[in-house]
C-alpha atoms as a PDB file:
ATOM      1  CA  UNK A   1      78.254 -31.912  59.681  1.00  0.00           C
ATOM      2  CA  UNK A   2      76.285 -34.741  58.295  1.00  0.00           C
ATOM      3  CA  UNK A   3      73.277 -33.649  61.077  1.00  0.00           C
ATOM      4  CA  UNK A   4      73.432 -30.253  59.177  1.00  0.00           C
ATOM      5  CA  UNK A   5      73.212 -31.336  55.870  1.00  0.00           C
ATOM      6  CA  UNK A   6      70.188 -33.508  56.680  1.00  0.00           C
ATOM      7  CA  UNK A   7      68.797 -30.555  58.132  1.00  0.00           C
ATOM      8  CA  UNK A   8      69.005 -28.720  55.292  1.00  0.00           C
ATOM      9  CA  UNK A   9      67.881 -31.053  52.921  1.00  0.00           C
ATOM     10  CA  UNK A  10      64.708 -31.462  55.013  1.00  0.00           C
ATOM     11  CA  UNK A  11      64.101 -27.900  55.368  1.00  0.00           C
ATOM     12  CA  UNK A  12      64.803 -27.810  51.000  1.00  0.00           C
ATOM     13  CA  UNK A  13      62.182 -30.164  50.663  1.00  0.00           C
ATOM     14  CA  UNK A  14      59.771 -28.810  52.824  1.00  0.00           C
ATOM     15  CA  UNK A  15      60.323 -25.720  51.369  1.00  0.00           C
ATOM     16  CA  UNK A  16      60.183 -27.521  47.800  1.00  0.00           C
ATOM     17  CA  UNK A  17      56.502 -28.585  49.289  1.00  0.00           C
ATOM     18  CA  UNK A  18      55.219 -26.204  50.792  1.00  0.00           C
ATOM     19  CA  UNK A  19      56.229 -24.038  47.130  1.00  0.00           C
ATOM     20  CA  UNK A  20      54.048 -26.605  45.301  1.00  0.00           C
ATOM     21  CA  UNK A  21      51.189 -26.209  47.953  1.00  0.00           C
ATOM     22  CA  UNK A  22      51.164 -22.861  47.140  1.00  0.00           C
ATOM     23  CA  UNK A  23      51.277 -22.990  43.266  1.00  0.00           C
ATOM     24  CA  UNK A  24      48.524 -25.712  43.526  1.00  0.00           C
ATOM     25  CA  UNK A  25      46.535 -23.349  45.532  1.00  0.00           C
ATOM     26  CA  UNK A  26      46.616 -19.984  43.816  1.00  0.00           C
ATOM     27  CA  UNK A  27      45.381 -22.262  40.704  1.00  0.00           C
ATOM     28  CA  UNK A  28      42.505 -23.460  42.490  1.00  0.00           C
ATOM     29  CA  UNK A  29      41.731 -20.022  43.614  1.00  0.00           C
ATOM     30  CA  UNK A  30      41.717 -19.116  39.795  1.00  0.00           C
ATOM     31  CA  UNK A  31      39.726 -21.434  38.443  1.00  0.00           C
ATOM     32  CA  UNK A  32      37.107 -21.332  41.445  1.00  0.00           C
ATOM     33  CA  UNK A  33      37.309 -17.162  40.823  1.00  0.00           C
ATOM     34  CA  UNK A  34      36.368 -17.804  37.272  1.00  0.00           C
ATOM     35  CA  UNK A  35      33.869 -20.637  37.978  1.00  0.00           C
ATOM     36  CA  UNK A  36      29.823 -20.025  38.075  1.00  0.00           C
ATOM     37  CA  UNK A  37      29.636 -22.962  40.475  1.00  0.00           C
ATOM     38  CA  UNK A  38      29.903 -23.143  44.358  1.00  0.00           C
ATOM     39  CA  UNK A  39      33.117 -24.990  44.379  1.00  0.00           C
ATOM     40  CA  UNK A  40      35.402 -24.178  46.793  1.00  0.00           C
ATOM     41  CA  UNK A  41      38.959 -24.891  47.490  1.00  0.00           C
ATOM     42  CA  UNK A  42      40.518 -27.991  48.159  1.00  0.00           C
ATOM     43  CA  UNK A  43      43.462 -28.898  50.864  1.00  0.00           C
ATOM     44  CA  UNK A  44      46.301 -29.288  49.255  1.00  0.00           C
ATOM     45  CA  UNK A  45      48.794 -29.323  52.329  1.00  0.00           C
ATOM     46  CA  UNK A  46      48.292 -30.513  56.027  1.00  0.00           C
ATOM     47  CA  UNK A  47      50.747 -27.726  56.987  1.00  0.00           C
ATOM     48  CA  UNK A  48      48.645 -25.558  59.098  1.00  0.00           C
ATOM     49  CA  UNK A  49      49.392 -22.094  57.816  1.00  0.00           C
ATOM     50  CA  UNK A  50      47.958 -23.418  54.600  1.00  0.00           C
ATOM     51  CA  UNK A  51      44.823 -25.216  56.121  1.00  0.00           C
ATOM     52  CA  UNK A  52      44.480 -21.546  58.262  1.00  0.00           C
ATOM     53  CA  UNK A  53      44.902 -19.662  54.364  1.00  0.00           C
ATOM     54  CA  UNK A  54      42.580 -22.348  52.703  1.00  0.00           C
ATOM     55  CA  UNK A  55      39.782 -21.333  54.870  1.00  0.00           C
ATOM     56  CA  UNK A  56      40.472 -17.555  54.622  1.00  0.00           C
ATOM     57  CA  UNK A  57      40.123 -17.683  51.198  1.00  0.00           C
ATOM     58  CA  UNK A  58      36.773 -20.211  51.164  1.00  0.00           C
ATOM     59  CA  UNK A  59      35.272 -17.582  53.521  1.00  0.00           C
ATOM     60  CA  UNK A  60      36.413 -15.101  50.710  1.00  0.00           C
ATOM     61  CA  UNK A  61      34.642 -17.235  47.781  1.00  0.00           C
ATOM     62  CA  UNK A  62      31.693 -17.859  49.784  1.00  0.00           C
ATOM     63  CA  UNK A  63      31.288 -13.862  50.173  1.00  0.00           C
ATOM     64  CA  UNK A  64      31.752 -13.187  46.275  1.00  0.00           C
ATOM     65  CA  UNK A  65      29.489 -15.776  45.209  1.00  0.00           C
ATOM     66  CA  UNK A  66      26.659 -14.454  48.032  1.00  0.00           C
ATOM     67  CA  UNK A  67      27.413 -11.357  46.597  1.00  0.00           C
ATOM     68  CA  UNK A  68      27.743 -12.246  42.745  1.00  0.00           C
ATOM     69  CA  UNK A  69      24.001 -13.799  43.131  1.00  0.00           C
ATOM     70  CA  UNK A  70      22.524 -11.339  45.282  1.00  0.00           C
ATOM     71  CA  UNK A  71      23.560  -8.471  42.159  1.00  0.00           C
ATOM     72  CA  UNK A  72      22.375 -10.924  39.895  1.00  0.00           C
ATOM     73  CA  UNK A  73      18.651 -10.628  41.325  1.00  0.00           C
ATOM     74  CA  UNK A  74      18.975  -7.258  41.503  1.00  0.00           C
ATOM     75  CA  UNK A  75      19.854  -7.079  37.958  1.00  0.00           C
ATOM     76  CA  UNK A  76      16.743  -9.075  37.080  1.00  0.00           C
ATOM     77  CA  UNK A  77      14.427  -7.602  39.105  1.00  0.00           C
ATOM     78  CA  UNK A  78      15.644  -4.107  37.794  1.00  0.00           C
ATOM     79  CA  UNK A  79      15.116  -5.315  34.145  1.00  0.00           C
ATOM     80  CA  UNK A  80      11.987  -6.984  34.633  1.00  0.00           C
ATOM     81  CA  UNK A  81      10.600  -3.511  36.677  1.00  0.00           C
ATOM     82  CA  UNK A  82      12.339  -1.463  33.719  1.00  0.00           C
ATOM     83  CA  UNK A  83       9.766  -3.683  31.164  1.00  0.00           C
ATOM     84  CA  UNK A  84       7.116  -3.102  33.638  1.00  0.00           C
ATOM     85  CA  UNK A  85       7.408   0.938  33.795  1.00  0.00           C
ATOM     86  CA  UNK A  86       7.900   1.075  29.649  1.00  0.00           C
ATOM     87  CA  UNK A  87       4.350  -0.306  29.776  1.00  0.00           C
ATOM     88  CA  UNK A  88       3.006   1.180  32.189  1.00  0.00           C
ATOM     89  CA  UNK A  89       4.399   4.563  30.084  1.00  0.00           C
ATOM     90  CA  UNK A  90       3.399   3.209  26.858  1.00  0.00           C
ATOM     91  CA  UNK A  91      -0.339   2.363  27.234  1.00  0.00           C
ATOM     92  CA  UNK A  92      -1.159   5.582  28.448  1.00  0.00           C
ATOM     93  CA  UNK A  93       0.246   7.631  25.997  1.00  0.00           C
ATOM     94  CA  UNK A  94      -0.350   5.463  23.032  1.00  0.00           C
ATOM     95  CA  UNK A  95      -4.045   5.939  24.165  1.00  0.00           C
ATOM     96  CA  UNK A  96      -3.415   9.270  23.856  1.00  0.00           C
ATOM     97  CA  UNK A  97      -1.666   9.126  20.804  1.00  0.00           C
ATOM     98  CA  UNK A  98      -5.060   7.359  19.564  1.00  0.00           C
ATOM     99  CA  UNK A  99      -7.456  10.106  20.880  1.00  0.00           C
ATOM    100  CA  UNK A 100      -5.333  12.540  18.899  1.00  0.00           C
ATOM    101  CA  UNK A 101      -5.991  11.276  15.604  1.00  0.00           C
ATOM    102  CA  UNK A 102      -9.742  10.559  16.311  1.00  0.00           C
ATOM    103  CA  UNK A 103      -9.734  14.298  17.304  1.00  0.00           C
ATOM    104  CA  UNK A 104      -8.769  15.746  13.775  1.00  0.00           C
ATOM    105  CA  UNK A 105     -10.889  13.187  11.870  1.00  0.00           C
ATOM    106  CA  UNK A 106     -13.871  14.130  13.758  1.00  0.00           C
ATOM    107  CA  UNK A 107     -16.508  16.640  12.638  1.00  0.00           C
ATOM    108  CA  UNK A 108     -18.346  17.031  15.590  1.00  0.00           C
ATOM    109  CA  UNK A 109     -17.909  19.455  18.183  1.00  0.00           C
ATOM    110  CA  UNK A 110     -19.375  17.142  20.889  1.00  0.00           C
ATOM    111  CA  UNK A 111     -17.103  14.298  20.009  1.00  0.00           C
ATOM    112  CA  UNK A 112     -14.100  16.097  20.057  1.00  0.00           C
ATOM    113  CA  UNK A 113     -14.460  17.928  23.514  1.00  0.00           C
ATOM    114  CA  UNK A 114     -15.129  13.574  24.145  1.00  0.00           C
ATOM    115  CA  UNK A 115     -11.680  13.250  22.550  1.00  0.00           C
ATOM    116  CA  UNK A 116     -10.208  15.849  24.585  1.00  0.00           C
ATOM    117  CA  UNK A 117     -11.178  15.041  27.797  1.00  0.00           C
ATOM    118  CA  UNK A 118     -10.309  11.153  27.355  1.00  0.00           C
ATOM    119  CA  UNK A 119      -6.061  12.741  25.987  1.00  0.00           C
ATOM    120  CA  UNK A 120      -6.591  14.682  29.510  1.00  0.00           C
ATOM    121  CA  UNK A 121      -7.451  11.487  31.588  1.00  0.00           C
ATOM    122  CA  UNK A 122      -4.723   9.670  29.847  1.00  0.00           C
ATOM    123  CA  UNK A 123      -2.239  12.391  30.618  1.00  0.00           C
ATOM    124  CA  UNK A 124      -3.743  12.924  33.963  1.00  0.00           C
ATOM    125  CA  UNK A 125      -2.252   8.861  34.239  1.00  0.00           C
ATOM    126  CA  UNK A 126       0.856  10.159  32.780  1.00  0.00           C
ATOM    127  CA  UNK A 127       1.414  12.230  35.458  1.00  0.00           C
ATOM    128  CA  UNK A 128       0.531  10.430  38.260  1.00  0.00           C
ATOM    129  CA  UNK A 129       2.399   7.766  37.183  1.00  0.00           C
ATOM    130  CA  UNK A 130       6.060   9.692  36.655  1.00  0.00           C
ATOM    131  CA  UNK A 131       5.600  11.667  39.896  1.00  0.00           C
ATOM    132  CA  UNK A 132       4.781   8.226  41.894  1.00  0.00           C
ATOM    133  CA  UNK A 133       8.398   7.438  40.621  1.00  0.00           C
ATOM    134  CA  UNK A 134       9.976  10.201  41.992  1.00  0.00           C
ATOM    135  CA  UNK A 135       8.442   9.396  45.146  1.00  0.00           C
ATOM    136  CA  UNK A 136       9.677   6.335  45.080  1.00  0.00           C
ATOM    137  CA  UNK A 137      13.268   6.926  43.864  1.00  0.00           C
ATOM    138  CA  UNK A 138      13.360   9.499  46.599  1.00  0.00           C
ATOM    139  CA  UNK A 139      12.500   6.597  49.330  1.00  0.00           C
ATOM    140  CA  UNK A 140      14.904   4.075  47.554  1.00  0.00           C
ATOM    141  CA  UNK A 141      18.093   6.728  48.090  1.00  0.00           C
ATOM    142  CA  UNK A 142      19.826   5.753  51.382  1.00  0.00           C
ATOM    143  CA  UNK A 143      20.590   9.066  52.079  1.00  0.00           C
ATOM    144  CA  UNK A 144      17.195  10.633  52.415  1.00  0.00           C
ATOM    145  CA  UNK A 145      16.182  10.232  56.080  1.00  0.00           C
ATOM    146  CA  UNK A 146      12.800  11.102  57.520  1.00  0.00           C
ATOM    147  CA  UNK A 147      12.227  13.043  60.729  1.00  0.00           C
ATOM    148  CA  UNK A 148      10.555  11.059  63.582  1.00  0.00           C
ATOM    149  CA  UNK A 149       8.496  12.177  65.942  1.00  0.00           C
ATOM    150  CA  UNK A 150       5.658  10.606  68.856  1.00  0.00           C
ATOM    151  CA  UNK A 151       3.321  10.216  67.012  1.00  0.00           C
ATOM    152  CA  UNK A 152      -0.740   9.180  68.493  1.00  0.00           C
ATOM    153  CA  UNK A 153      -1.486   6.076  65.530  1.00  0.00           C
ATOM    154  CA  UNK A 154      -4.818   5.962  66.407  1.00  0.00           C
ATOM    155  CA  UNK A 155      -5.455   9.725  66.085  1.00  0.00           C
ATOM    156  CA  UNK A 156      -4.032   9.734  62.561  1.00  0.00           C
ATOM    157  CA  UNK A 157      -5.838   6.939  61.618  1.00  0.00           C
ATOM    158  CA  UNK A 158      -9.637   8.346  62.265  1.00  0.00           C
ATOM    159  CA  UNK A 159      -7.659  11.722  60.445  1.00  0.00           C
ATOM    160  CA  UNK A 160      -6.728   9.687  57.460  1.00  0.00           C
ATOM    161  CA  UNK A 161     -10.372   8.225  57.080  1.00  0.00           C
ATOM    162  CA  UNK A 162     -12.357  11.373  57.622  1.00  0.00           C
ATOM    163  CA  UNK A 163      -9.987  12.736  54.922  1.00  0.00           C
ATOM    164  CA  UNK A 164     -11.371   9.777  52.858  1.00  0.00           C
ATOM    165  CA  UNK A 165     -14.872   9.619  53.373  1.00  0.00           C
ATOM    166  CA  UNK A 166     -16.058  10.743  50.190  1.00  0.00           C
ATOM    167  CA  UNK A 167     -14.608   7.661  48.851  1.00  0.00           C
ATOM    168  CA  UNK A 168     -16.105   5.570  51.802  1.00  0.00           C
ATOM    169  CA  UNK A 169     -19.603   6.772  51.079  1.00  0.00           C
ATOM    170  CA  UNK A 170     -18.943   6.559  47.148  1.00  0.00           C
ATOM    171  CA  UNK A 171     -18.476   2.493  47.906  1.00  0.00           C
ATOM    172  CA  UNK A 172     -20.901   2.231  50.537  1.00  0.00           C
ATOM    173  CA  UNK A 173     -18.556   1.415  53.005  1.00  0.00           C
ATOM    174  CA  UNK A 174     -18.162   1.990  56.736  1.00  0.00           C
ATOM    175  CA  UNK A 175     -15.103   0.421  58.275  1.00  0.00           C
ATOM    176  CA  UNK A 176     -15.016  -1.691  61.277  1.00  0.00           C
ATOM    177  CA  UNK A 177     -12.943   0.242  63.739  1.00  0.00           C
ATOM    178  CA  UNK A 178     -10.939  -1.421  66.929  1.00  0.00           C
ATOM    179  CA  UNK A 179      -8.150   0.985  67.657  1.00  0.00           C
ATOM    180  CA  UNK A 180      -5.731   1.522  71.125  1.00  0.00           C
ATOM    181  CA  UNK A 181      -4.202   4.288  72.414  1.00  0.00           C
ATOM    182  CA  UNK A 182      -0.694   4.827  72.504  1.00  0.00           C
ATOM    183  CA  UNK A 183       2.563   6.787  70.385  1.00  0.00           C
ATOM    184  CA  UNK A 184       4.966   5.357  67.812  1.00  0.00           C
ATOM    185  CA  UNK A 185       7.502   6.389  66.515  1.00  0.00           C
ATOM    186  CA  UNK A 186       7.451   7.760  63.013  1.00  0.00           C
ATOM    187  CA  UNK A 187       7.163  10.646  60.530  1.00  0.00           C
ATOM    188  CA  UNK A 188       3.097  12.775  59.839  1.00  0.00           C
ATOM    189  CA  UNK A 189       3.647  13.140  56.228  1.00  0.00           C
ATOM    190  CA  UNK A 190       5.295   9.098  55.683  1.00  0.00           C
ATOM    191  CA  UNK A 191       2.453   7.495  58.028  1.00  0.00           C
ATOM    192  CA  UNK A 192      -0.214   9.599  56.249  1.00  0.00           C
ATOM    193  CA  UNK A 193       1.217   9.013  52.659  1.00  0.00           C
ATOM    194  CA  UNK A 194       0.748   4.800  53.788  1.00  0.00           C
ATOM    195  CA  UNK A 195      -2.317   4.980  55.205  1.00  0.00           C
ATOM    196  CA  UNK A 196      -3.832   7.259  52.041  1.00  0.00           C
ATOM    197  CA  UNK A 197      -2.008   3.896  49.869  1.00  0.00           C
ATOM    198  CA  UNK A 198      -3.627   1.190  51.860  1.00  0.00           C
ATOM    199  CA  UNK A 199      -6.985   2.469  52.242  1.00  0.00           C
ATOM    200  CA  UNK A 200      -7.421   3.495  48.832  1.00  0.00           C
ATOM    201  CA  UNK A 201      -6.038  -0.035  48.399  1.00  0.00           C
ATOM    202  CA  UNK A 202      -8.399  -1.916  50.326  1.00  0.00           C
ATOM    203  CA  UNK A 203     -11.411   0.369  48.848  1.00  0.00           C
ATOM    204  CA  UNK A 204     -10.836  -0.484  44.898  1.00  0.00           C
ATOM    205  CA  UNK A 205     -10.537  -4.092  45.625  1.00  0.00           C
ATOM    206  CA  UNK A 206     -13.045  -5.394  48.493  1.00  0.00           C
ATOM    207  CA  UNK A 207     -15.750  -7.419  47.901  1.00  0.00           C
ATOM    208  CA  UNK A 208     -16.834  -7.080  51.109  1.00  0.00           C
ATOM    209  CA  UNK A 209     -16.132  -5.247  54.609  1.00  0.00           C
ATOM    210  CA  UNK A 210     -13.017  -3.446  55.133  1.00  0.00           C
ATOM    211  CA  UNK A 211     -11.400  -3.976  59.387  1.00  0.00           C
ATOM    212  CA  UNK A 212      -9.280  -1.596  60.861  1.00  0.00           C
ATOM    213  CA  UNK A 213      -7.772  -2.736  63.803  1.00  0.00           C
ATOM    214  CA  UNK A 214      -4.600  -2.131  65.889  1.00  0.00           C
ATOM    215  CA  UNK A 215      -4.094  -5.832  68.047  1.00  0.00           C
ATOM    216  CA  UNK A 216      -0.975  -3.758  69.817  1.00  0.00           C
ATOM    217  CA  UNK A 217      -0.320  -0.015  70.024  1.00  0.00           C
ATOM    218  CA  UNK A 218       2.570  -0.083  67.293  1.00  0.00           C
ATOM    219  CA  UNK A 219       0.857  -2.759  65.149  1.00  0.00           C
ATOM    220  CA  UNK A 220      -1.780  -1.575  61.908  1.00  0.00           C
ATOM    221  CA  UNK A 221      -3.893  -4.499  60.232  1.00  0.00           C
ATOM    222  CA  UNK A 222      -5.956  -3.599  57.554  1.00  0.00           C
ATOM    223  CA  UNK A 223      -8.360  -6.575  56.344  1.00  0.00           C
ATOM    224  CA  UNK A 224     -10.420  -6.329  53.668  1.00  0.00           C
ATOM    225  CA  UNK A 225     -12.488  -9.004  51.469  1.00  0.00           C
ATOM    226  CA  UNK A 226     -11.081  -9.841  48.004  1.00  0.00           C
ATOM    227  CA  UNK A 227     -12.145 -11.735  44.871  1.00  0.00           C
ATOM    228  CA  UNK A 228      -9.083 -10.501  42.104  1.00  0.00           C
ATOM    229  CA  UNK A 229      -6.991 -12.528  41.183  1.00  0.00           C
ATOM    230  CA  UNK A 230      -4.479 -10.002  39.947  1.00  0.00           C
ATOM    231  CA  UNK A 231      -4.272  -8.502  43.674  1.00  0.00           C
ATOM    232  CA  UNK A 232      -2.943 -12.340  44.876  1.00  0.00           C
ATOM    233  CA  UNK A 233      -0.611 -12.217  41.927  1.00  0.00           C
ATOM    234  CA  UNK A 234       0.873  -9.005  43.092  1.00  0.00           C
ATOM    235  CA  UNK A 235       1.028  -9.539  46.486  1.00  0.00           C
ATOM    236  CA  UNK A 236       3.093 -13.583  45.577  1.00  0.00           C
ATOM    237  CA  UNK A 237       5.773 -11.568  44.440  1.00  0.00           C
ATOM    238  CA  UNK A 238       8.379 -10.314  46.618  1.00  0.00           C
ATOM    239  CA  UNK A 239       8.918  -7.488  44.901  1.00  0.00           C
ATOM    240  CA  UNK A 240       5.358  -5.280  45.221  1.00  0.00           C
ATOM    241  CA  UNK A 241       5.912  -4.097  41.873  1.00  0.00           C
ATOM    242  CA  UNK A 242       3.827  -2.831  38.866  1.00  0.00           C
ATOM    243  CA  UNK A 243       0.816  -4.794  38.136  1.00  0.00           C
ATOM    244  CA  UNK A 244      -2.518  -3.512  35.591  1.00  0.00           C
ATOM    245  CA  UNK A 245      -6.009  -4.015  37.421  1.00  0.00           C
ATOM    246  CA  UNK A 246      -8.960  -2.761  35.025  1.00  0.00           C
ATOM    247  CA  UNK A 247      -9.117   0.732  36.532  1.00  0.00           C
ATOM    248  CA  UNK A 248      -5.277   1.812  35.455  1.00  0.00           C
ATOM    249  CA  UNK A 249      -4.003   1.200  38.643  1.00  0.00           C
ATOM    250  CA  UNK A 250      -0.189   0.570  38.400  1.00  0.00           C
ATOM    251  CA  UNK A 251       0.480  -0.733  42.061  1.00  0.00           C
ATOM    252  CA  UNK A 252       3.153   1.625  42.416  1.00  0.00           C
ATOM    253  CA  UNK A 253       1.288   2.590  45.884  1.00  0.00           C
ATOM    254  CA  UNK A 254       1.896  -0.547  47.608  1.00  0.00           C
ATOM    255  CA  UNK A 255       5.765  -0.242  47.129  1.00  0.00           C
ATOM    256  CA  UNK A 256       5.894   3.430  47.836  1.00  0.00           C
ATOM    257  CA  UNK A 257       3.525   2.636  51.591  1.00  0.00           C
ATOM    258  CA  UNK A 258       6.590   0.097  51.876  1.00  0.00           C
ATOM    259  CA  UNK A 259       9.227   2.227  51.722  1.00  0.00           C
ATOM    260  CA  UNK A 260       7.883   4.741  53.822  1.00  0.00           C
ATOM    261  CA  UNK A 261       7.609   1.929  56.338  1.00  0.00           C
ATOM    262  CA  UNK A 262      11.186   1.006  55.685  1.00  0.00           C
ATOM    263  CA  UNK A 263      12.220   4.776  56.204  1.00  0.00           C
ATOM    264  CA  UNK A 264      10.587   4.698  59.533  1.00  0.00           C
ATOM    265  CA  UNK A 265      12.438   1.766  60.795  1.00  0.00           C
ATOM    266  CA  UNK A 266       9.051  -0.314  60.337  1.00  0.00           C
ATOM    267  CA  UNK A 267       7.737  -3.404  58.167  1.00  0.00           C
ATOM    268  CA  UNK A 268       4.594  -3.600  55.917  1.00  0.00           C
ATOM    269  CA  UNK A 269       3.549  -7.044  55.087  1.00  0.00           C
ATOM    270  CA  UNK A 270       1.094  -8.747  53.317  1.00  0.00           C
ATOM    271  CA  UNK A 271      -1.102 -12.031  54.133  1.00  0.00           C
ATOM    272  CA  UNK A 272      -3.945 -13.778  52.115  1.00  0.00           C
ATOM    273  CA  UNK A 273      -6.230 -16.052  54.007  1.00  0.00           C
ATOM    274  CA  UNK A 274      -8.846 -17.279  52.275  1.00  0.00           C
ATOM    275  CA  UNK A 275     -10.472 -14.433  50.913  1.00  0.00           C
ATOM    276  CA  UNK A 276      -9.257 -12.090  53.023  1.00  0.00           C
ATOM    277  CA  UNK A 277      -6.312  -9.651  52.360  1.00  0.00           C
ATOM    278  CA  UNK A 278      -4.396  -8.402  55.664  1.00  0.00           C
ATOM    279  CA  UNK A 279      -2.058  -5.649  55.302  1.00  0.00           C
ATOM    280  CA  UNK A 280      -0.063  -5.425  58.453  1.00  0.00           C
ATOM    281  CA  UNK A 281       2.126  -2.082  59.410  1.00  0.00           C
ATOM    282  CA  UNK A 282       4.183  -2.324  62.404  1.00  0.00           C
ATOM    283  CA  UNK A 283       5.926   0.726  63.731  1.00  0.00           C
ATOM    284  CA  UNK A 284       9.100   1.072  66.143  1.00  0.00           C
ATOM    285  CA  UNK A 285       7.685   2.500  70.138  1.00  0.00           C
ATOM    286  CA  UNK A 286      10.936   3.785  70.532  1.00  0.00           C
ATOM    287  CA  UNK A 287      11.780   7.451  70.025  1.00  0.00           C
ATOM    288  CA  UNK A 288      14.592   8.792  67.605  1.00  0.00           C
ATOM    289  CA  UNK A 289      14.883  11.686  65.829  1.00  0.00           C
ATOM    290  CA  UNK A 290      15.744  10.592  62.291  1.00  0.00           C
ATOM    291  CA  UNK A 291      15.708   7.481  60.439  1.00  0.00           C
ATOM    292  CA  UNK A 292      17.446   5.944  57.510  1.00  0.00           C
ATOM    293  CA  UNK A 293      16.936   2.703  55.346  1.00  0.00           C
END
């Protein structure tokens, strides 16, 4: 009898214990919940269910706050792109906006046709702008996929640059080809739609000779000489978002050859040496018949 009673004390105060473990804990779990710091829970029992539950839930903190920080870039980035685009937006058509009110104070037939075609060229910016971010809305929704095909790199690349060649005569340019045979896989219109961003790239902003060369059968470097400043600043950021050269140019077309990369399972990255810009694509060998970011 006395055996059992001792028993059942013991088993009272472990019980007692293992109560106050638990209170002890699921008030460290609030306060580390409702925390902005890394803290994570204490042990506040040697028993070894609790040890096993104390490390269930650090797991489970250290997954919230990845997650709470990795939404909290997000957030910023999308607020500091939503500043860019209302700029982008708003010098445009607040040139526009100008050009209008010359046009009714002029008198002269000759200036206002001037006046008119300068409200055309900023609309013309307009447009190209707003349809450049449905292109790249479209790439950003996970559930747009691309077809894949073979696809011959090389042959695509000599298409893309005949295509272009007003624009290489225009700068006086003639690019240093060293391409390979061989198939990748990826999708006509997304390969031609990077190339087209790259090239015209590379062409507003050398100084110098533009390189086309393909060191492995899936692997595009594009190498031209720069001497902007605002291309480095662009190209620092992780984000390849909106940046104002002289010209106009939003930089929308590095992000959208990006995520036509992404959509066909590839990478597009970008490398400054010196003076020299590289812009490298590489594409998956392997055949499949869709892809999805």
């Amino acid at each position: 009898m006395v055996v059992f009673i001792i028993l059942l004390v013991l088993v009272v105060i472990r019980l007692f214990c293992l109560e106050r473990a638990l209170k002890r804990l699921k008030n460290e779990w609030e306060q580390c919940a409702d925390t902005n710091t890394n803290r994570l829970l204490p042990l506040v029992s040697s028993n070894r269910s609790i040890v096993e539950l104390t490390e269930v839930l650090n797991a489970a903190l250290r997954s919230l706050k990845e997650k709470e920080i990795e939404l909290n870039g997000r957030t910023k980035q999308m607020e500091r792109e939503m500043a860019d685009l209302a700029h982008d937006f708003r010098t445009p058509l607040t040139a526009a906006l100008g050009y209008t009110q010359l046009f009714w104070q002029e008198d002269s037939y000759d200036q206002k046709e001037k006046d008119v075609r300068r409200i055309e060229n900023r609309l013309q910016v307009l447009k190209s702008l707003s349809e450049e971010l449905f292109e790249q809305a479209w790439l950003k929704d996970q559930e747009k996929v691309l077809e894949l095909t073979q696809i011959s790199l090389k042959n695509i690349v000599e298409e893309t640059i005949l295509g272009m060649a007003s624009l290489w005569i225009e700068k006086g340019i003639d690019p240093d080809l060293c391409l390979l045979e061989g198939t990748v896989s990826a999708n006509q219109q997304g390969i031609q739609r990077v190339l087209e961003n790259l090239l015209s790239n590379a062409l507003k902003y050398t100084e110098g000779s533009v390189r086309i060369e393909m060191p492995a059968s899936n692997i595009l470097v594009i190498e031209n000489e720069i001497n902007d400043p605002k291309v480095e600043k662009i190209l620092l950021k992780e984000r390849y978002s909106t940046v104002h050269f002289e010209n106009d140019s939003h930089g929308l077309g590095l992000m959208i050859a990006k995520g036509y990369m992404e959509k066909m399972n590839g990478s597009l990255t970008f490398e400054i040496e010196e003076n020299t810009l590289k812009m490298v694509c590489r594409f998956e060998r392997a055949y499949d018949a869709t892809a999805k970011v």
